[in-house]
N, C-alpha and C. Protein backbone atom coordinates (compact mmCIF):
# COMPACT_ATOMS: atom_id res chain seq x y z
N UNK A 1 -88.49 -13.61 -1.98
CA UNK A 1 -89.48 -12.64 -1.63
C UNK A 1 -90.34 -13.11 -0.47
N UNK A 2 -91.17 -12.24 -0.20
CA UNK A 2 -92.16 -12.33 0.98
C UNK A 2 -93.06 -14.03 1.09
N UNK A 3 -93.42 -14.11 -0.38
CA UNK A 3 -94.46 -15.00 -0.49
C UNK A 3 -93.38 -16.73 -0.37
N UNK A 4 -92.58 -16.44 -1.26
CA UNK A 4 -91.37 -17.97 -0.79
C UNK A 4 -91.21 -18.19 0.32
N UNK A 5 -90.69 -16.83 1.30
CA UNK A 5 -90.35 -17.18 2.65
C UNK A 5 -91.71 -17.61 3.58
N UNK A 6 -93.00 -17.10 3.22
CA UNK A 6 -94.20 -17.26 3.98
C UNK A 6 -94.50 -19.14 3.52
N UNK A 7 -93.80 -19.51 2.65
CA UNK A 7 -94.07 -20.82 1.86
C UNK A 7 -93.44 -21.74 3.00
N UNK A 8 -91.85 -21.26 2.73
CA UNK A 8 -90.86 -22.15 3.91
C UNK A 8 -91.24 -22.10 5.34
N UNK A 9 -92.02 -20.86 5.88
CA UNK A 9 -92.57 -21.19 7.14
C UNK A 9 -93.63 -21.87 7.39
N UNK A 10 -94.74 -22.11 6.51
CA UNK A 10 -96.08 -22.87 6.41
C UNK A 10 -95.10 -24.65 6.40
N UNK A 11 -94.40 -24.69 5.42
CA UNK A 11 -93.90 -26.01 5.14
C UNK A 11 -92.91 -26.31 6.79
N UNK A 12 -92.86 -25.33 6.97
CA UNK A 12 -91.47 -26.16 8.58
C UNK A 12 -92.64 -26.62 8.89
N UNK A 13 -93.30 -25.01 9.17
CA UNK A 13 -94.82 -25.84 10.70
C UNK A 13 -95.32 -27.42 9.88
N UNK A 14 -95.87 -27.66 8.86
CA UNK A 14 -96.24 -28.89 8.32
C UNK A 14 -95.28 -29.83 8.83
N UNK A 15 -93.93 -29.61 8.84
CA UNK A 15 -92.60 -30.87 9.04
C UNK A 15 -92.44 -30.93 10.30
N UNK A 16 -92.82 -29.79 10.96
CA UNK A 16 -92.79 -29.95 12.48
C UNK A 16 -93.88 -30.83 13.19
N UNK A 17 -94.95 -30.55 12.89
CA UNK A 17 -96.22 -31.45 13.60
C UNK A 17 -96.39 -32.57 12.80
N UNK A 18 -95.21 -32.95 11.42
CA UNK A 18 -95.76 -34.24 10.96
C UNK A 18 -94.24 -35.09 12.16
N UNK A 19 -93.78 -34.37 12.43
CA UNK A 19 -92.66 -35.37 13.49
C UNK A 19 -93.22 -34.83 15.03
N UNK A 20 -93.97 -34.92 15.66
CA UNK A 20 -94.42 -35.01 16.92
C UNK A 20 -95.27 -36.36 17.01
N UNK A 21 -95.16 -36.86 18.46
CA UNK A 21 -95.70 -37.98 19.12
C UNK A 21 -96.95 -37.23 20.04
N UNK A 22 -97.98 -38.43 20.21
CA UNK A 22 -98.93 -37.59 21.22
C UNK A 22 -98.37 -37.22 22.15
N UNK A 23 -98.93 -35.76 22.54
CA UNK A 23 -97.94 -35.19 23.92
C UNK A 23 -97.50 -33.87 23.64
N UNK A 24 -96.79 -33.76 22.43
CA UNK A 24 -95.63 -33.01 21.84
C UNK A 24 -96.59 -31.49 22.08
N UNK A 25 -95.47 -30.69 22.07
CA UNK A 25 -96.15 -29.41 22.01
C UNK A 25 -95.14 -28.51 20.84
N UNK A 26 -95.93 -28.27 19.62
CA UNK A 26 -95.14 -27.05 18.36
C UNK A 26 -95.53 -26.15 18.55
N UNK A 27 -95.10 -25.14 18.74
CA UNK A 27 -95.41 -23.75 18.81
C UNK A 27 -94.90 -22.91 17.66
N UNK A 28 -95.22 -21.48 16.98
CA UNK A 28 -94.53 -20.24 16.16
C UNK A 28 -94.12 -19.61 16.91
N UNK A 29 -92.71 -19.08 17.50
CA UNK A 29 -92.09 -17.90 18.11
C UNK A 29 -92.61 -16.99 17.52
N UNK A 30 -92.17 -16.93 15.80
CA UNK A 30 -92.04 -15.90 15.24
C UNK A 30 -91.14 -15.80 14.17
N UNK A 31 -91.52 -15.31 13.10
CA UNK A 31 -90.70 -15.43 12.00
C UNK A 31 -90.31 -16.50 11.49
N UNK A 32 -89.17 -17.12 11.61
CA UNK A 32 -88.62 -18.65 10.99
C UNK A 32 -88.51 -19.18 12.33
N UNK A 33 -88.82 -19.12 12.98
CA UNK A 33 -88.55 -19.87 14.85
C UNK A 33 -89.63 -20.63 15.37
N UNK A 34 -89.79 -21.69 15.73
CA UNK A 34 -90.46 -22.53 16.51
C UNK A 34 -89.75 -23.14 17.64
N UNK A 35 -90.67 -23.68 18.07
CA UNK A 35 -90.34 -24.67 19.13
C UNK A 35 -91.16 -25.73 19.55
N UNK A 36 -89.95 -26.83 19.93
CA UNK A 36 -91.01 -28.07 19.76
C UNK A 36 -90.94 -28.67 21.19
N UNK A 37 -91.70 -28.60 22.23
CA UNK A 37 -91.64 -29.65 23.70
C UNK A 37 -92.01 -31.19 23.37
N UNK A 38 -90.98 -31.62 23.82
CA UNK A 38 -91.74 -33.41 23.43
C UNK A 38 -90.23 -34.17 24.93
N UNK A 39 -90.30 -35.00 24.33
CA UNK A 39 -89.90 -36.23 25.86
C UNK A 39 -88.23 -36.53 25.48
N UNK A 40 -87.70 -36.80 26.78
CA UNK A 40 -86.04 -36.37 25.95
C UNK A 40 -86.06 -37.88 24.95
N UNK A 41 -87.12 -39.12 25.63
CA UNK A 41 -87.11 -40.32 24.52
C UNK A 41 -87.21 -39.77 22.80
N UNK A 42 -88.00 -38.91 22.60
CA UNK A 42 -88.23 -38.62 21.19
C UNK A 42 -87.80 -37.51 20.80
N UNK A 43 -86.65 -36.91 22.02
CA UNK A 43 -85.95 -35.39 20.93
C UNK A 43 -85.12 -35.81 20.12
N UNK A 44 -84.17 -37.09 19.97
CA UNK A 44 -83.45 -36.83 19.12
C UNK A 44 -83.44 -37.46 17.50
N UNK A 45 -85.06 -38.18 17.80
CA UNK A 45 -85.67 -38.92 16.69
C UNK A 45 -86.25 -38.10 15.93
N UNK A 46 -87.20 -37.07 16.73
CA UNK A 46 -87.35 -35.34 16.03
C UNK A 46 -86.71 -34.65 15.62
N UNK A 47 -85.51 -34.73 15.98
CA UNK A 47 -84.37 -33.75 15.56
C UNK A 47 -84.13 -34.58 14.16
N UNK A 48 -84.11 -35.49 14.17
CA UNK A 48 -83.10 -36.53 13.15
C UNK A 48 -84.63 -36.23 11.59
N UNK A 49 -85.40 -36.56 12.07
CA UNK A 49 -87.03 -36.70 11.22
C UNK A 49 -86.91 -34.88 10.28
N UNK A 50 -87.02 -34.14 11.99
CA UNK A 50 -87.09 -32.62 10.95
C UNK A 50 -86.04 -32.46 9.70
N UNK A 51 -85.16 -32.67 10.06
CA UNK A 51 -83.41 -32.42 9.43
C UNK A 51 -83.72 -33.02 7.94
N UNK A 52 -84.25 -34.18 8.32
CA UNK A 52 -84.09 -35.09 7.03
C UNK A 52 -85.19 -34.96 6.10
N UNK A 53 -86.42 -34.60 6.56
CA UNK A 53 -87.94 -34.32 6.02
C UNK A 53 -87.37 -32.92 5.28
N UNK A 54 -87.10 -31.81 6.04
CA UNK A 54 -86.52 -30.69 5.25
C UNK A 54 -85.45 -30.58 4.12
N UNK A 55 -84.88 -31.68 3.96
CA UNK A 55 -83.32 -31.40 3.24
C UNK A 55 -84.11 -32.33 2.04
N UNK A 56 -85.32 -33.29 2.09
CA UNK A 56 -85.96 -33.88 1.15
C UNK A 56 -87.23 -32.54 0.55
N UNK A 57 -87.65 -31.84 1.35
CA UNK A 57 -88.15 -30.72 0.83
C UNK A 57 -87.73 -29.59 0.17
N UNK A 58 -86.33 -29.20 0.56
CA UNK A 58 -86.18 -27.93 0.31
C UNK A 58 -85.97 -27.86 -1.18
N UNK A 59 -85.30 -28.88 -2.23
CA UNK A 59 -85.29 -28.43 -3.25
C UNK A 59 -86.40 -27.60 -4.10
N UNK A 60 -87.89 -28.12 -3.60
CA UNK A 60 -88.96 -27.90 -4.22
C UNK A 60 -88.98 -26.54 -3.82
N UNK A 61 -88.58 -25.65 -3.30
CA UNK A 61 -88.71 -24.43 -2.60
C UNK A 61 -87.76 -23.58 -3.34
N UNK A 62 -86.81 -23.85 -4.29
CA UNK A 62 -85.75 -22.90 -5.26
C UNK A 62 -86.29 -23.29 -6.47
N UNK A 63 -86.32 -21.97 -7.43
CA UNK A 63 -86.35 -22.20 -9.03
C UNK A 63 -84.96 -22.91 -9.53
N UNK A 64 -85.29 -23.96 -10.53
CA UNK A 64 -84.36 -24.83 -10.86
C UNK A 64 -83.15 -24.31 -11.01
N UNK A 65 -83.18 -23.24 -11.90
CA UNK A 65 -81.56 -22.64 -12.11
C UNK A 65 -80.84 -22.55 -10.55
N UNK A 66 -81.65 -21.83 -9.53
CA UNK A 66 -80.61 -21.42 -8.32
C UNK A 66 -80.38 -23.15 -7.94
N UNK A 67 -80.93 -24.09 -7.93
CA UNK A 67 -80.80 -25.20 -7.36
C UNK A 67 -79.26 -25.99 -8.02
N UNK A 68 -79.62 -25.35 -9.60
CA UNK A 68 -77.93 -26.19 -10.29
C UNK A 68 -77.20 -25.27 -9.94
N UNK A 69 -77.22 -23.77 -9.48
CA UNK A 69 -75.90 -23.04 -9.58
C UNK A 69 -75.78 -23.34 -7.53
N UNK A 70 -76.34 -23.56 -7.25
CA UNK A 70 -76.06 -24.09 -5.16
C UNK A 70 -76.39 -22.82 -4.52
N UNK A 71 -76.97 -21.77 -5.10
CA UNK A 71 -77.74 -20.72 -4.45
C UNK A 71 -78.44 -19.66 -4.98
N UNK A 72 -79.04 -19.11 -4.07
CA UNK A 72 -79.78 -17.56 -4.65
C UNK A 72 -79.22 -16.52 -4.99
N UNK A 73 -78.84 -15.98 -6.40
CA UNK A 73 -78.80 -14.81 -6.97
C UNK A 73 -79.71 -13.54 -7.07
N UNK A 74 -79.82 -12.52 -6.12
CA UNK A 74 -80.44 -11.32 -6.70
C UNK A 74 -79.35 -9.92 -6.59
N UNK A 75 -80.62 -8.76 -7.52
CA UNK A 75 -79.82 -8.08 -7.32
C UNK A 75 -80.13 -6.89 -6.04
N UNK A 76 -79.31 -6.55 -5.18
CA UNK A 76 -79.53 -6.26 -4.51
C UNK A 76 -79.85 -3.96 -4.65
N UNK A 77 -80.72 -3.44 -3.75
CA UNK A 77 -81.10 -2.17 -3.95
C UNK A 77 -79.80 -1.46 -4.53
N UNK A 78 -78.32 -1.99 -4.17
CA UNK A 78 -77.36 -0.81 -4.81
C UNK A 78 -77.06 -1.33 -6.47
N UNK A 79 -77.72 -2.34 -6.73
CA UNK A 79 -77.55 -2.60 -8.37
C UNK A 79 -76.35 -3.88 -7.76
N UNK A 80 -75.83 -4.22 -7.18
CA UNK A 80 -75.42 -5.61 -7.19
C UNK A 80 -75.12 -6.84 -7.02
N UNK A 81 -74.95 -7.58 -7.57
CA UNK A 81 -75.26 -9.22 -7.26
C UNK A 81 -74.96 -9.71 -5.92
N UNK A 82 -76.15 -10.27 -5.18
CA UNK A 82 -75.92 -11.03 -3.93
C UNK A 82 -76.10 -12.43 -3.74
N UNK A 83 -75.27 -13.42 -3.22
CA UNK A 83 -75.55 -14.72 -3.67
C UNK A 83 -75.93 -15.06 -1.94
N UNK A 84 -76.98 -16.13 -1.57
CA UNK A 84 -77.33 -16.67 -0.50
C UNK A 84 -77.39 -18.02 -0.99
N UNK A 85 -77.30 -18.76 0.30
CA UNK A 85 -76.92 -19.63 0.21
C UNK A 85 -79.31 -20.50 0.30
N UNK A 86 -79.01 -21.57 -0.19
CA UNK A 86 -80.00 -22.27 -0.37
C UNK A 86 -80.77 -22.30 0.87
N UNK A 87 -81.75 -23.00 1.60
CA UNK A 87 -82.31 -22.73 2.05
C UNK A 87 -82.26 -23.71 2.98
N UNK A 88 -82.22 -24.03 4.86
CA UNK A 88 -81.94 -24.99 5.33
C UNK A 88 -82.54 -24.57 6.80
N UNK A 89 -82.69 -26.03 7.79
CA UNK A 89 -83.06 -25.87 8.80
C UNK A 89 -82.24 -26.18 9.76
N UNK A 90 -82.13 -25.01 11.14
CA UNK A 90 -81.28 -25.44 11.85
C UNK A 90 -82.15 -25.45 13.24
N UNK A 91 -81.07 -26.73 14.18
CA UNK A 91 -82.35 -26.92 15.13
C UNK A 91 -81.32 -26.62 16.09
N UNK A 92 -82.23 -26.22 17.33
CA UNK A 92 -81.22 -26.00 18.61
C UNK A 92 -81.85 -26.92 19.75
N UNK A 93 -81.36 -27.74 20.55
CA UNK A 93 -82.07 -28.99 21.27
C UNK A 93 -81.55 -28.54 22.79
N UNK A 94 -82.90 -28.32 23.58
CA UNK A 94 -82.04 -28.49 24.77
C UNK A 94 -83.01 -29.50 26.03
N UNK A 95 -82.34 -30.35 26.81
CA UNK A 95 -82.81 -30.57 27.42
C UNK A 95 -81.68 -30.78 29.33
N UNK A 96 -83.42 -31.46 30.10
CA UNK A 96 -82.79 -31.98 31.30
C UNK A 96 -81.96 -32.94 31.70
N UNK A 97 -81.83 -33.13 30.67
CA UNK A 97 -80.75 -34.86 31.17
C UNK A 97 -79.97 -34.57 31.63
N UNK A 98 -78.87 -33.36 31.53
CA UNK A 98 -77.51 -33.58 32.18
C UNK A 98 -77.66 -32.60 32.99
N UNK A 99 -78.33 -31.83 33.06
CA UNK A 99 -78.63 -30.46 33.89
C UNK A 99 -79.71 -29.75 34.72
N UNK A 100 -80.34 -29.27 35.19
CA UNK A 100 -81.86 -28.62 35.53
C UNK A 100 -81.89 -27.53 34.68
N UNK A 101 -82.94 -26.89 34.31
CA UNK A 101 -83.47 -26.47 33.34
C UNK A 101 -84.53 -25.65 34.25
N UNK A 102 -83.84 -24.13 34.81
CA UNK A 102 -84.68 -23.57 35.74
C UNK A 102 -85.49 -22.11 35.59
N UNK A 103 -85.63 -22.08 34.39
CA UNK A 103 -86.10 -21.02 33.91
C UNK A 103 -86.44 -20.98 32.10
N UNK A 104 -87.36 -20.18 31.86
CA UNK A 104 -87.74 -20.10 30.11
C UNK A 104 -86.69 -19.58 29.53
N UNK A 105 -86.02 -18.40 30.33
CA UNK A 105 -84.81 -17.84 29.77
C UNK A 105 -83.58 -18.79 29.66
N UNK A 106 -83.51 -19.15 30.69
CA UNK A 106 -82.49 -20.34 30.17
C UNK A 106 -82.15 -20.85 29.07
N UNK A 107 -83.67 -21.64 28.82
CA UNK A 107 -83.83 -22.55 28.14
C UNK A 107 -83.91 -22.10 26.60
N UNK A 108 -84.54 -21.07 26.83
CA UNK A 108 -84.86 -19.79 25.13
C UNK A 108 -82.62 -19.78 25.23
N UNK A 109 -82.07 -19.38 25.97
CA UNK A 109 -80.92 -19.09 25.32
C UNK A 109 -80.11 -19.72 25.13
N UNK A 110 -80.16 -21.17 25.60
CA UNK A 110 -79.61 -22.53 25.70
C UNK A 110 -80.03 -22.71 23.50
N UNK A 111 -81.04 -22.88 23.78
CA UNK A 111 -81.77 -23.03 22.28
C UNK A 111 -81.24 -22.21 21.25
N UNK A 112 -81.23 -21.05 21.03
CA UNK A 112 -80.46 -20.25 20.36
C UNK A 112 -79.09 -20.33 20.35
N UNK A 113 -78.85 -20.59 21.12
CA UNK A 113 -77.14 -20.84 21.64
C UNK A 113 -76.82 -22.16 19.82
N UNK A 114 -77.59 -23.22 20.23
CA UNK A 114 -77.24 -24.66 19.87
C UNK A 114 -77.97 -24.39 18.44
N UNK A 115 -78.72 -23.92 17.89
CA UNK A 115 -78.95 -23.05 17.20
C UNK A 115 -78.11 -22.43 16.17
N UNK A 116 -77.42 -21.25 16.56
CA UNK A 116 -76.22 -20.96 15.68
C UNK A 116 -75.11 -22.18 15.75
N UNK A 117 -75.25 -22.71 16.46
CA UNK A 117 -73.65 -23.67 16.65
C UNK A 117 -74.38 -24.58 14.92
N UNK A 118 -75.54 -24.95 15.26
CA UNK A 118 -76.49 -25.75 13.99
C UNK A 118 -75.71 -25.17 12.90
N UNK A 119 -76.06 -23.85 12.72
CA UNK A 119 -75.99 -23.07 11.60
C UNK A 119 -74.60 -23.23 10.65
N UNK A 120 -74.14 -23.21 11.52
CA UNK A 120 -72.34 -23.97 11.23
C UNK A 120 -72.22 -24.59 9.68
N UNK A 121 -73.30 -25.65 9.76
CA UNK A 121 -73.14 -26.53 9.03
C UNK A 121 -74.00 -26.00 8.17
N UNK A 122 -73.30 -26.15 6.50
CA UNK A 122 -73.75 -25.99 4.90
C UNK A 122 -75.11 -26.53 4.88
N UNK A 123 -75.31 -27.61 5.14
CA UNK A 123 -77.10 -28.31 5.45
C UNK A 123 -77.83 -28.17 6.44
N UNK A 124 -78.48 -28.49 6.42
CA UNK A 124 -79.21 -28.45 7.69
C UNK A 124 -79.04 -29.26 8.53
N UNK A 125 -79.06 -29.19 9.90
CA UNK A 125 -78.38 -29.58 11.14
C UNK A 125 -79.03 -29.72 12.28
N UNK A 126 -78.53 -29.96 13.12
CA UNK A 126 -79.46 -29.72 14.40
C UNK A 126 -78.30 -29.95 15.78
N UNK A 127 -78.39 -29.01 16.94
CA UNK A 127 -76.82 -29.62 17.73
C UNK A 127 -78.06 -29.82 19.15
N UNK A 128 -77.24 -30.54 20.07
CA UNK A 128 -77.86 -30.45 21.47
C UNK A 128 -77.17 -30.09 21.83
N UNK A 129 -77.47 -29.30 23.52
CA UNK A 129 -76.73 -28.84 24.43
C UNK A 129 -75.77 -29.91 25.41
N UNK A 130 -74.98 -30.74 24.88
CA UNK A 130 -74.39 -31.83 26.29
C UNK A 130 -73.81 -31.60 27.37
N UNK A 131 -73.80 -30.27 27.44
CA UNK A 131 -72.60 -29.63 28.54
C UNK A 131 -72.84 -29.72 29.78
N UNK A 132 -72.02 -30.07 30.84
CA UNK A 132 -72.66 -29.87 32.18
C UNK A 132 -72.47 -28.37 32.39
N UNK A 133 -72.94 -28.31 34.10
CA UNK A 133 -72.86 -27.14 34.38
C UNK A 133 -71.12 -26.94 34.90
């Protein structure tokens, strides 16, 4: 419901600014989306910190039964059973190292891009962009 999911977004933002270095910039897009600016030295120690801080949190975030059966059961408006999967964070990383980085749009779709590729994975994840141009 409304109030769980408003729970898991209060708790990212908490996991997000407890893994930033001075400097860092966390922001709310919106909805389940953030974004985090920090130094390419500490993106992938952030990436590694969020992933792992969340996958130690999330159990506390399911009632015990969905946690032994490996997901969420409801019933859905036509009367039947919908199963989702548990609850996880996926990160999308992009930076300048291998490339220039010349626009917000870019970079917003670079992120989303690496993002779903995240999503891929049953746990929570996180991918970077390595690609050249």
């Amino acid at each position: 419901g409304f109030k769980r999911g408003d729970e898991v977004i209060q708790k990212t933002a908490q996991l997000l600014l407890a893994a930033r270095v001075p400097g860092d910039f966390v922001g709310h897009v919106g909805g389940d989306d953030f974004i985090m600016v920090t130094t390419l030295e500490h993106s992938e120690p952030a990436c590694q910190r969020i992933v792992s801080d969340f996958e130690t949190m999330a159990p506390e975030l399911h009632d015990p039964e969905d946690r032994a059966r490996g997901c969420i059961e409801v019933i859905d408006r036509q009367g039947i059973l919908a199963r989702f999967p548990l609850v996880g964070v996926a990160v999308g990383a992009v930076t300048n190292e291998i490339r220039p980085l010349t626009s917000i749009g870019q970079i917003s779709a670079l992120g989303a891009e690496m993002k779903r590729f995240a999503k891929r994975s049953p746990r929570s994840a996180y991918a970077f962009d390595r690609r050249t141009n």
